[in-house]
PDB file of N, CA and C in Angstrom:
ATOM      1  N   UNK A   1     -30.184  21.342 -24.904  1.00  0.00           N
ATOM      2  CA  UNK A   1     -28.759  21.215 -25.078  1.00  0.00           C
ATOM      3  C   UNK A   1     -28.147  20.658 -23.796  1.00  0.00           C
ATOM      4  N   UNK A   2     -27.176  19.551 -23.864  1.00  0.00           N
ATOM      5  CA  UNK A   2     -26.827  19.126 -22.952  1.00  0.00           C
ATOM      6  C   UNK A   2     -25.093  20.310 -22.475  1.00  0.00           C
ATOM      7  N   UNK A   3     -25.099  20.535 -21.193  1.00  0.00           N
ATOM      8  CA  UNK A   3     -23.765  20.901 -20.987  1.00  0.00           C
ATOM      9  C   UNK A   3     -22.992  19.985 -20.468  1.00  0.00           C
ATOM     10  N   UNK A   4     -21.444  19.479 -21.640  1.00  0.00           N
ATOM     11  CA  UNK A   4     -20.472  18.835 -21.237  1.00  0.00           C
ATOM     12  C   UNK A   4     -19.904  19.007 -19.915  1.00  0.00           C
ATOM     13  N   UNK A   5     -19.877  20.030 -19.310  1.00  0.00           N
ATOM     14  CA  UNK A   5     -19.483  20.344 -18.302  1.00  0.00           C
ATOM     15  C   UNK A   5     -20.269  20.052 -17.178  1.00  0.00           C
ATOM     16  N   UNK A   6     -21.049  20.261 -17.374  1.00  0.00           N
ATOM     17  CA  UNK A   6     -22.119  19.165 -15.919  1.00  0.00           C
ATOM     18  C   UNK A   6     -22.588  17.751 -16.012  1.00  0.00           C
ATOM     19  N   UNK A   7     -21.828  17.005 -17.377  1.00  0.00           N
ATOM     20  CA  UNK A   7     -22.435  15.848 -17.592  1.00  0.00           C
ATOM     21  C   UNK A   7     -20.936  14.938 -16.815  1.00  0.00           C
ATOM     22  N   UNK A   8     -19.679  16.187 -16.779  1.00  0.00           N
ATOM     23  CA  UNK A   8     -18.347  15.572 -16.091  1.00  0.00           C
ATOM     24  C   UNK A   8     -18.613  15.765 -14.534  1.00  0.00           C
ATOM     25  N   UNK A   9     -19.308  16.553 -13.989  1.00  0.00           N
ATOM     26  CA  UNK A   9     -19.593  16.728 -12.737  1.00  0.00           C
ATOM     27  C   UNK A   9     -20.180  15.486 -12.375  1.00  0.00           C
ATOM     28  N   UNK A  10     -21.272  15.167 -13.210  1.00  0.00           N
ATOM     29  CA  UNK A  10     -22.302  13.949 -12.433  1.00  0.00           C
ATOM     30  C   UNK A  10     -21.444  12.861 -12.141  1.00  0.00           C
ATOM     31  N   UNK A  11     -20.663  12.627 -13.589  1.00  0.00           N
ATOM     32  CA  UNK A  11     -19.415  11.261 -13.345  1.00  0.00           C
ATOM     33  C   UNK A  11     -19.279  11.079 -12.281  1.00  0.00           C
ATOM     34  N   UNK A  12     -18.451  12.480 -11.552  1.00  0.00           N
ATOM     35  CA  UNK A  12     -17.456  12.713 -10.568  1.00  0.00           C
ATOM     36  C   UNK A  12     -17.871  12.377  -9.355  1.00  0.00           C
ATOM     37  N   UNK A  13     -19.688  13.001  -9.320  1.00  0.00           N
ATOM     38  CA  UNK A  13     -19.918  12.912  -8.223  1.00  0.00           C
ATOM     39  C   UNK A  13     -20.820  11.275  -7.641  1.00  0.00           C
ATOM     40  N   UNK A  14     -20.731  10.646  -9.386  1.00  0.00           N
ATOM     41  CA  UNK A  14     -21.227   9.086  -8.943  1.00  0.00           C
ATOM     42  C   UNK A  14     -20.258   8.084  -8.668  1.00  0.00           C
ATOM     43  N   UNK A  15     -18.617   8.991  -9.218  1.00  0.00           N
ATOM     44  CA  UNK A  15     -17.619   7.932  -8.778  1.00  0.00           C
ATOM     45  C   UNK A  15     -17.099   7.861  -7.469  1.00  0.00           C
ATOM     46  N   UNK A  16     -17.323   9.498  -6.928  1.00  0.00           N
ATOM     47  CA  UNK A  16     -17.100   9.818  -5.566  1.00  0.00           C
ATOM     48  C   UNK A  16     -17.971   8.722  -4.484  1.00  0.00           C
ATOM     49  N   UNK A  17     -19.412   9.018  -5.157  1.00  0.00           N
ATOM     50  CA  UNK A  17     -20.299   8.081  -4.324  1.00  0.00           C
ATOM     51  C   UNK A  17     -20.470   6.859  -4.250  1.00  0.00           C
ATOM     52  N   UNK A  18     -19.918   6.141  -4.955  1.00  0.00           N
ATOM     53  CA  UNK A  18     -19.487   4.789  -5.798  1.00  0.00           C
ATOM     54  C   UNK A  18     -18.382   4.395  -4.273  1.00  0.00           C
ATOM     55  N   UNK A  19     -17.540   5.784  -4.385  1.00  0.00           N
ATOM     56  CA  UNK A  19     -16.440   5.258  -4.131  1.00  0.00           C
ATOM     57  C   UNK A  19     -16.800   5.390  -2.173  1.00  0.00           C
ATOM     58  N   UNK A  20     -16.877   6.284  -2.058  1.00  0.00           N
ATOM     59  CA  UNK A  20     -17.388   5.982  -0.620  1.00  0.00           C
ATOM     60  C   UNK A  20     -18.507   4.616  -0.131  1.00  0.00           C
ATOM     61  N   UNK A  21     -19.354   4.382  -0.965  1.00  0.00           N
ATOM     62  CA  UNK A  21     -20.549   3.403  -0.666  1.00  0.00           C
ATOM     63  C   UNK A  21     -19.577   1.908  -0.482  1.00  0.00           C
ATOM     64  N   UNK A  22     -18.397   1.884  -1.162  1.00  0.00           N
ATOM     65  CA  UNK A  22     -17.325   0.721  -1.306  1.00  0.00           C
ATOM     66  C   UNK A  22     -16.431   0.866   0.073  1.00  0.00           C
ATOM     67  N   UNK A  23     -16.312   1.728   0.419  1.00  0.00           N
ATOM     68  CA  UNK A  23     -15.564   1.763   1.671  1.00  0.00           C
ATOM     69  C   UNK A  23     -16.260   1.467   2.162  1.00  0.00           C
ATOM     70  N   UNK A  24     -17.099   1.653   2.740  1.00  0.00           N
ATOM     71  CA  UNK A  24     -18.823   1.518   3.551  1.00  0.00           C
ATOM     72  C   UNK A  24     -18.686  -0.326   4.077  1.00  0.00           C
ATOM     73  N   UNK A  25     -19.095  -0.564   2.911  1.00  0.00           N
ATOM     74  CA  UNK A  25     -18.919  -1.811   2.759  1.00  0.00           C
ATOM     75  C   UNK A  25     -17.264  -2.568   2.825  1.00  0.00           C
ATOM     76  N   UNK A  26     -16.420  -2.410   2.681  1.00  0.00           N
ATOM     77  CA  UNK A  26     -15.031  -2.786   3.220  1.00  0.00           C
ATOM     78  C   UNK A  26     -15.076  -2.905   4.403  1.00  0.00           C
ATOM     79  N   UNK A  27     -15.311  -1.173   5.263  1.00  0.00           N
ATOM     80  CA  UNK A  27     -14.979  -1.254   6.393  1.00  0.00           C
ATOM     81  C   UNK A  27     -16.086  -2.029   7.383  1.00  0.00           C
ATOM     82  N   UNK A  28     -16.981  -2.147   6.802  1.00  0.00           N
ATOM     83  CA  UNK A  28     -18.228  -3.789   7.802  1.00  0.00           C
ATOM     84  C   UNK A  28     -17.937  -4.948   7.799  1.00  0.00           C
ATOM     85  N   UNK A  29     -17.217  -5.226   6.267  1.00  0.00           N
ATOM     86  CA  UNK A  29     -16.708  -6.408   6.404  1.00  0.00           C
ATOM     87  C   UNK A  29     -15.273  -6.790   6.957  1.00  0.00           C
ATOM     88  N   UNK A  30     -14.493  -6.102   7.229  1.00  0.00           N
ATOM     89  CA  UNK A  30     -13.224  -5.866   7.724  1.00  0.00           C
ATOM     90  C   UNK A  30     -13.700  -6.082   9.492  1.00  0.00           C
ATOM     91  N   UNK A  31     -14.614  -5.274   9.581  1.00  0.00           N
ATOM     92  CA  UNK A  31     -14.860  -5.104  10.860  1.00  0.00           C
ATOM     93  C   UNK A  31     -15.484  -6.761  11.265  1.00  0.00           C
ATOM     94  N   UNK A  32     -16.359  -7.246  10.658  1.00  0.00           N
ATOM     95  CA  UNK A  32     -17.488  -8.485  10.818  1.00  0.00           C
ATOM     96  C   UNK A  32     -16.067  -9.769  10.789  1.00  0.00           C
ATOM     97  N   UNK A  33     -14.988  -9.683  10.160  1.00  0.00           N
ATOM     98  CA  UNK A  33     -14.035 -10.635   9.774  1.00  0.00           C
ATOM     99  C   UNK A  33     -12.949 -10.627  11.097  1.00  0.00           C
ATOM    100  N   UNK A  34     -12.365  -9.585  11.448  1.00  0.00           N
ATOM    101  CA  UNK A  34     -11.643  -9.129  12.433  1.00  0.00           C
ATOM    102  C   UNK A  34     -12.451  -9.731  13.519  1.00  0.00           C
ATOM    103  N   UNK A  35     -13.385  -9.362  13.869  1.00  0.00           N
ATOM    104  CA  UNK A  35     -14.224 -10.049  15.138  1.00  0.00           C
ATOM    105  C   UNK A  35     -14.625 -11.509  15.019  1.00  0.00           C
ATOM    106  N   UNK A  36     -14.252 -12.483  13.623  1.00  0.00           N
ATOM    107  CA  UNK A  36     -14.602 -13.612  13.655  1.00  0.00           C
ATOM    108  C   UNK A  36     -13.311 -14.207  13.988  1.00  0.00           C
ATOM    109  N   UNK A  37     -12.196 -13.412  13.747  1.00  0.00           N
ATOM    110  CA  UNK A  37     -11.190 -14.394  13.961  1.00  0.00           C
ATOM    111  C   UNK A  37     -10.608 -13.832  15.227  1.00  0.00           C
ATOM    112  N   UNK A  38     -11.140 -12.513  16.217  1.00  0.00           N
ATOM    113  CA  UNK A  38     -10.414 -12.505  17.196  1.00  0.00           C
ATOM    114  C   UNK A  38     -11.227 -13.610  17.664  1.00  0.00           C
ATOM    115  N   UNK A  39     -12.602 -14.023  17.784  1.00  0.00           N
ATOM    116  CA  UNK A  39     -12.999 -14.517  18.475  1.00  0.00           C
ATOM    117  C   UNK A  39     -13.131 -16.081  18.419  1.00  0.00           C
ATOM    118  N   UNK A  40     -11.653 -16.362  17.388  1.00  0.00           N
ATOM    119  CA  UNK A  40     -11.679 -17.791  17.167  1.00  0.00           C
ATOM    120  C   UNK A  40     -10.470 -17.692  18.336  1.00  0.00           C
ATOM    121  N   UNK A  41      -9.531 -16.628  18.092  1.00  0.00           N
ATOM    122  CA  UNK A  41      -7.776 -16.895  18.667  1.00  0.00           C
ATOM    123  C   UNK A  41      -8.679 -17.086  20.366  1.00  0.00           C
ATOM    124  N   UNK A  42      -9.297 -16.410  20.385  1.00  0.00           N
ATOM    125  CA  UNK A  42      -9.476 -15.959  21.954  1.00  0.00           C
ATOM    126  C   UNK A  42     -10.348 -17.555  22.640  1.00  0.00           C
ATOM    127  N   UNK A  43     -11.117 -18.046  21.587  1.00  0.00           N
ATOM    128  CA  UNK A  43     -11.365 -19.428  22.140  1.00  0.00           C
ATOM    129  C   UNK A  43     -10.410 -20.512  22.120  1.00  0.00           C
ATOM    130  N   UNK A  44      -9.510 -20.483  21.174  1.00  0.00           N
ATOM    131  CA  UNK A  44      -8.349 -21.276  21.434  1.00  0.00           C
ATOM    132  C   UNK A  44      -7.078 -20.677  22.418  1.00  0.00           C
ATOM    133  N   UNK A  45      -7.501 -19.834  22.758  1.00  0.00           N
ATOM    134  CA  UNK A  45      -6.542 -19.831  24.179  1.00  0.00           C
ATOM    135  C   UNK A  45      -7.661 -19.689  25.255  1.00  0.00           C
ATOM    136  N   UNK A  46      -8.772 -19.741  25.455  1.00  0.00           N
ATOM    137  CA  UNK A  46      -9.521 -20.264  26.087  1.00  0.00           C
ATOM    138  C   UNK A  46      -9.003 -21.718  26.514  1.00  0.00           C
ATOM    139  N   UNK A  47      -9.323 -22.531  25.865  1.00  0.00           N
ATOM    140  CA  UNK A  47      -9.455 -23.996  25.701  1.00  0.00           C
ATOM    141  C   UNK A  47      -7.868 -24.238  26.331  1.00  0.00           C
ATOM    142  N   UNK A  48      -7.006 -23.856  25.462  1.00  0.00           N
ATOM    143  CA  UNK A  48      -5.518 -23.941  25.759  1.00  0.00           C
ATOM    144  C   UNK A  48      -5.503 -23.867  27.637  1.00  0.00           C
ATOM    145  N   UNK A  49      -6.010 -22.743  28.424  1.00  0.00           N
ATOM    146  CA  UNK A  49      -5.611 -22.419  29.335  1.00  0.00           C
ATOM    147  C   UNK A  49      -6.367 -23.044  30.153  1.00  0.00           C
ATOM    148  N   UNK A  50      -7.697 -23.707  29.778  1.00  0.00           N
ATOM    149  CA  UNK A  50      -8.316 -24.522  30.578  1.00  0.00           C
ATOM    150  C   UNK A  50      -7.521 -26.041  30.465  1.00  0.00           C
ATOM    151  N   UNK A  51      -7.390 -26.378  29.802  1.00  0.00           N
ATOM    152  CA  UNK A  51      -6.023 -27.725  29.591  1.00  0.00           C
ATOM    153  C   UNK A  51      -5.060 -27.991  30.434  1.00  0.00           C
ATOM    154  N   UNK A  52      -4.547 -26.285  30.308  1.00  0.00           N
ATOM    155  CA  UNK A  52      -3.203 -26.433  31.044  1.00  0.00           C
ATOM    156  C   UNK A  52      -3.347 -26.636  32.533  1.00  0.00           C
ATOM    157  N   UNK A  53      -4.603 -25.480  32.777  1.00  0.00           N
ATOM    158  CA  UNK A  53      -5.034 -25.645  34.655  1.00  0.00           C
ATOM    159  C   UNK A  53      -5.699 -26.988  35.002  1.00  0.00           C
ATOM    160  N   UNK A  54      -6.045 -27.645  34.098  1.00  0.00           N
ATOM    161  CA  UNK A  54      -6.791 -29.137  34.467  1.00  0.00           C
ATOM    162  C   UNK A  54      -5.627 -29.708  34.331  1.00  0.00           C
ATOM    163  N   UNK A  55      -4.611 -30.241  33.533  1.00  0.00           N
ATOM    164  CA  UNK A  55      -3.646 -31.255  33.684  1.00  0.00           C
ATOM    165  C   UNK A  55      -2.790 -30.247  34.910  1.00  0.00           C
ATOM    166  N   UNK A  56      -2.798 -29.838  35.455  1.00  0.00           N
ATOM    167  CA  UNK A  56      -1.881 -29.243  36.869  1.00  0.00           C
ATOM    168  C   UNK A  56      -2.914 -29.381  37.712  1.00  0.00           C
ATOM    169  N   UNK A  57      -4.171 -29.537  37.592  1.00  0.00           N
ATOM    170  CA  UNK A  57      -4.984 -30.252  38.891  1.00  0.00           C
ATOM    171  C   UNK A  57      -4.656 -31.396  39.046  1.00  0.00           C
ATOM    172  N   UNK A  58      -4.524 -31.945  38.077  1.00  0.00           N
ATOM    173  CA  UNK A  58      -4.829 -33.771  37.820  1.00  0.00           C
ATOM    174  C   UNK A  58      -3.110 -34.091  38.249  1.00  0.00           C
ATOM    175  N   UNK A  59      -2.272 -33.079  38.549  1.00  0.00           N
ATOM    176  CA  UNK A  59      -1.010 -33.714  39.047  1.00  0.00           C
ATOM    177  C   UNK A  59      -0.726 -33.622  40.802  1.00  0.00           C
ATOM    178  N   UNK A  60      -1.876 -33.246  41.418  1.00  0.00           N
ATOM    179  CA  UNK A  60      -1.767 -32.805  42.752  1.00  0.00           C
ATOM    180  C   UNK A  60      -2.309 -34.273  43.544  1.00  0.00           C
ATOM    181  N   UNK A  61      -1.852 -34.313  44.972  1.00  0.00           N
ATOM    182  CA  UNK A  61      -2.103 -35.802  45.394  1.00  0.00           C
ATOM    183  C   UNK A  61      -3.748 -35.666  46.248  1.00  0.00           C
ATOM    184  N   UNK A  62      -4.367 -36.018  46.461  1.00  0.00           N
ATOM    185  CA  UNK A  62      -5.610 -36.427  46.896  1.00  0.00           C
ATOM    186  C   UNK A  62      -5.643 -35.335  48.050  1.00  0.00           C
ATOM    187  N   UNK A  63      -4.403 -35.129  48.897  1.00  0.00           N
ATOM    188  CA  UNK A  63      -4.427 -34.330  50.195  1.00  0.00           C
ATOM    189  C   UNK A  63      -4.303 -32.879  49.488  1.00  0.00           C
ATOM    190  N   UNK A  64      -4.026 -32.689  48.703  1.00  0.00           N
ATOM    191  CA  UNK A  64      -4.430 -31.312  48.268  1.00  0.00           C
ATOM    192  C   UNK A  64      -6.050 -31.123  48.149  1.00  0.00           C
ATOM    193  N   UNK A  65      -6.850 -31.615  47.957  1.00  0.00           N
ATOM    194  CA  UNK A  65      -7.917 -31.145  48.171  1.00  0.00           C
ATOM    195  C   UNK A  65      -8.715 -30.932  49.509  1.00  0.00           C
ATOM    196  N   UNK A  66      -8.186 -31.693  50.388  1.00  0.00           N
ATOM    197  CA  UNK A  66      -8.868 -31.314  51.449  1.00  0.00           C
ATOM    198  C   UNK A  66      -8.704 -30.179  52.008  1.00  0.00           C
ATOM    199  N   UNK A  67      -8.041 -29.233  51.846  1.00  0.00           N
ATOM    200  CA  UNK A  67      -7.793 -28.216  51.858  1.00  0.00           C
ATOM    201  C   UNK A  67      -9.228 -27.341  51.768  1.00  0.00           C
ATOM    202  N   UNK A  68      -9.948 -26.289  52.339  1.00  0.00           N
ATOM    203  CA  UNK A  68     -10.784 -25.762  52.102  1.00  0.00           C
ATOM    204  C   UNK A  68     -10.574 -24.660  51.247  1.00  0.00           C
ATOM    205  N   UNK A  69      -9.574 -24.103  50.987  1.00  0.00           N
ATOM    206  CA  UNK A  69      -9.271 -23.603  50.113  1.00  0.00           C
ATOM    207  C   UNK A  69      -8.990 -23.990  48.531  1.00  0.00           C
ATOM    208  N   UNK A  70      -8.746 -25.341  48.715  1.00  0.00           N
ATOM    209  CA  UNK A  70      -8.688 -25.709  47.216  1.00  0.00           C
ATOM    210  C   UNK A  70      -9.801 -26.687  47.350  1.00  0.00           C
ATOM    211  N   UNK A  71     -11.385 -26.806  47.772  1.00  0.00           N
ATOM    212  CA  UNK A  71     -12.244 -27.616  47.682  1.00  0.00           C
ATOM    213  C   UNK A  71     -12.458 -27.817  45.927  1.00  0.00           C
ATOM    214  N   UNK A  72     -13.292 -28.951  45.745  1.00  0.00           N
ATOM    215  CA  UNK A  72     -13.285 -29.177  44.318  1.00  0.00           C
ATOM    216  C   UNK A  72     -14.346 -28.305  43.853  1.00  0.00           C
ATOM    217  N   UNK A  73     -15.004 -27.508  44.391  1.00  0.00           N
ATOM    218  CA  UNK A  73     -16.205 -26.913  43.799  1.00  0.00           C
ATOM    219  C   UNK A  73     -15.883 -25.324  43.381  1.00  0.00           C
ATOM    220  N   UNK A  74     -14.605 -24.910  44.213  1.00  0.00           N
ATOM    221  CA  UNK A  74     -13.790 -23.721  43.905  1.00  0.00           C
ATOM    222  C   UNK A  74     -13.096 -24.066  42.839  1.00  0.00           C
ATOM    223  N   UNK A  75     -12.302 -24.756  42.908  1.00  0.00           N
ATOM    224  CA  UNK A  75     -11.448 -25.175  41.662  1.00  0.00           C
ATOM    225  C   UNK A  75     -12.546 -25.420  40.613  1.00  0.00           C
ATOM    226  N   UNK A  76     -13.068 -26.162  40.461  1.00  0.00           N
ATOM    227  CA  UNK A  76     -14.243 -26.121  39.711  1.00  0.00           C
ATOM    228  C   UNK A  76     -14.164 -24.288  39.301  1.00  0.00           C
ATOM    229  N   UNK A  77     -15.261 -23.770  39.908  1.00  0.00           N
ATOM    230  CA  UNK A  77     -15.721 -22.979  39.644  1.00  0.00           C
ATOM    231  C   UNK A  77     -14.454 -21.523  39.071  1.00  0.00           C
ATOM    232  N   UNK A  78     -13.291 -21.481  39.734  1.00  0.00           N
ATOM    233  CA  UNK A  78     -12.106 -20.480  38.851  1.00  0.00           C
ATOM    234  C   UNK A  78     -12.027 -21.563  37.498  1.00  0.00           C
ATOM    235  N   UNK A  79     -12.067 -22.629  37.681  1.00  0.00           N
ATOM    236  CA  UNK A  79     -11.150 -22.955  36.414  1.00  0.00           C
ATOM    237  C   UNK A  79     -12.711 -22.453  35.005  1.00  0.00           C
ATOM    238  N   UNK A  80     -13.917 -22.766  35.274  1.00  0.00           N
ATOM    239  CA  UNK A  80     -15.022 -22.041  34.333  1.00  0.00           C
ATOM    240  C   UNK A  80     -15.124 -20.466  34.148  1.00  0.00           C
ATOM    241  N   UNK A  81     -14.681 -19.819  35.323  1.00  0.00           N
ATOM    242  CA  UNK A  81     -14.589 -18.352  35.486  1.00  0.00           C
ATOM    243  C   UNK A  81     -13.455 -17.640  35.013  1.00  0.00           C
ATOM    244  N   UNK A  82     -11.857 -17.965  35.402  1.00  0.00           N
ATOM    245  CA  UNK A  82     -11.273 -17.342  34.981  1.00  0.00           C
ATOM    246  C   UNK A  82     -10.709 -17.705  33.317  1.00  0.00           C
ATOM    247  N   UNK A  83     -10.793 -18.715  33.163  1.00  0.00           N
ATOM    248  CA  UNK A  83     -10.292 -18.441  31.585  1.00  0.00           C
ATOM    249  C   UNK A  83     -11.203 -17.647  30.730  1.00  0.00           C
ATOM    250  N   UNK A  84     -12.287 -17.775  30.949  1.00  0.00           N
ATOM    251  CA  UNK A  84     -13.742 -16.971  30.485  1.00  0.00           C
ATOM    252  C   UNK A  84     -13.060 -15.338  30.390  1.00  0.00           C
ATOM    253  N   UNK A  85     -12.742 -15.087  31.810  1.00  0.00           N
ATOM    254  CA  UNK A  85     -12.195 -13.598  31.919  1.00  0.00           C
ATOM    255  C   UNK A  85     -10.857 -13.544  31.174  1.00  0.00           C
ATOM    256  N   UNK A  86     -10.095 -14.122  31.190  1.00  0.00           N
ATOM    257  CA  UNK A  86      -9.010 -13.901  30.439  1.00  0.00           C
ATOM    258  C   UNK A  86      -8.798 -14.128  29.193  1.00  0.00           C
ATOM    259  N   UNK A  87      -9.936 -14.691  28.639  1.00  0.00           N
ATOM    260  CA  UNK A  87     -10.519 -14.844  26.766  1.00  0.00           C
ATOM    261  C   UNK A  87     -11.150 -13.227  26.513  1.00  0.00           C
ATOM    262  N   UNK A  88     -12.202 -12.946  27.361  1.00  0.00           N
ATOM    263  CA  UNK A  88     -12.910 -11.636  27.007  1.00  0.00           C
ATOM    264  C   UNK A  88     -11.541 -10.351  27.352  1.00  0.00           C
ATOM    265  N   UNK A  89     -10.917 -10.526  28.498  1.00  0.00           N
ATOM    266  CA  UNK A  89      -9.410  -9.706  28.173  1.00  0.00           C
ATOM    267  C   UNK A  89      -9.006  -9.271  26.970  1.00  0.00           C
ATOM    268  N   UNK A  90      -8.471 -10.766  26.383  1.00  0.00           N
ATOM    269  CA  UNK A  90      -7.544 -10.937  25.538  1.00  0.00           C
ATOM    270  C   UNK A  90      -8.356 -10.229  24.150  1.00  0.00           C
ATOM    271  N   UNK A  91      -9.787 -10.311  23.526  1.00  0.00           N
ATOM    272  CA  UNK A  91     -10.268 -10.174  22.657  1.00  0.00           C
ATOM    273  C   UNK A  91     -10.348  -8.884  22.458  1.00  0.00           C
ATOM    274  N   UNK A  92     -10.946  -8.065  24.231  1.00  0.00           N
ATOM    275  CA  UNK A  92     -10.995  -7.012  23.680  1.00  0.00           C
ATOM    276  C   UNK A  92      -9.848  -5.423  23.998  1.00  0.00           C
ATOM    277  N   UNK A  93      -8.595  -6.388  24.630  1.00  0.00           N
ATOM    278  CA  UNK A  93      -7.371  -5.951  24.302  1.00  0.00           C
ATOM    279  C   UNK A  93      -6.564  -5.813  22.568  1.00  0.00           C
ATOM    280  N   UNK A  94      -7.026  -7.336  21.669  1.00  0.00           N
ATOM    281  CA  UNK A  94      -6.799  -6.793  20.662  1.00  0.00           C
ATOM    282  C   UNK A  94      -7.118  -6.797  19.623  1.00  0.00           C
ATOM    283  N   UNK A  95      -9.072  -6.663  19.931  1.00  0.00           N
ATOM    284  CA  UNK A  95      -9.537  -5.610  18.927  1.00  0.00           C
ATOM    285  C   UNK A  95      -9.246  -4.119  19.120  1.00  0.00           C
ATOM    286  N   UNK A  96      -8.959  -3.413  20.484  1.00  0.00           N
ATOM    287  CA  UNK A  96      -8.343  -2.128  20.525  1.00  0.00           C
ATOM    288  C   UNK A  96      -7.341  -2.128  19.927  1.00  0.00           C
ATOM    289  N   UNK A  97      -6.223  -3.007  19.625  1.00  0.00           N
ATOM    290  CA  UNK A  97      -5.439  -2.784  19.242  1.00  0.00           C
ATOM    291  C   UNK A  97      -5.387  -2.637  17.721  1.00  0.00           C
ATOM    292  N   UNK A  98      -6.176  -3.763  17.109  1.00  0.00           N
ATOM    293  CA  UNK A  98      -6.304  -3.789  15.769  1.00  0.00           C
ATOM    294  C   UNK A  98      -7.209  -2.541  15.352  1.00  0.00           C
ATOM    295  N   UNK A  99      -7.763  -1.742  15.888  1.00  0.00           N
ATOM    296  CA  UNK A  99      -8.731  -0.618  15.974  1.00  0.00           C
ATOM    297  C   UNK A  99      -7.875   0.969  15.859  1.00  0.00           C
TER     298      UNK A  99
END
């Protein structure tokens, strides 16, 4: 003899599990999607901010570089370094936030 009453339990407890196994999966892909597009914004202001510091090099007169402080291999080397740091900032300022 089957009991109606435990055949409503099983439902319950395959819709329950149904229903969690679906969140499961939401929240990976939510998560996998969120990180594809912080990490599109964060390369386009990458790029953006390397633009902006190269056309403001490219407006300085020749005697600005002799400067040992602004040699071309420093400049060089902040302009590859810091937008780098201020992309990985920015990304994981707001995935905390979106978090």
């Amino acid at each position: 003899m089957s009991n109606p009453e435990h055949s409503t339990a099983e439902k319950m407890l395959y819709i329950a599990a149904g229903g969690y196994f679906a969140l499961g999966i939401l929240s990976g892909l939510s998560t996998w999607l969120s990180g594809n597009i912080l990490g599109i914004v964060g390369e386009k202001l990458n790029v953006r901010l390397r633009m902006a510091v190269y056309k403001n090099l490219l407006r300085h007169n020749a005697s600005y570089f002799d400067d040992p402080e602004h040699s071309v291999g420093k400049l060089t080397a902040r302009l590859a370094t810091d937008s780098n740091n201020v992309q990985a900032a920015v990304d994981q300022r707001l995935a905390d936030v979106f978090q």
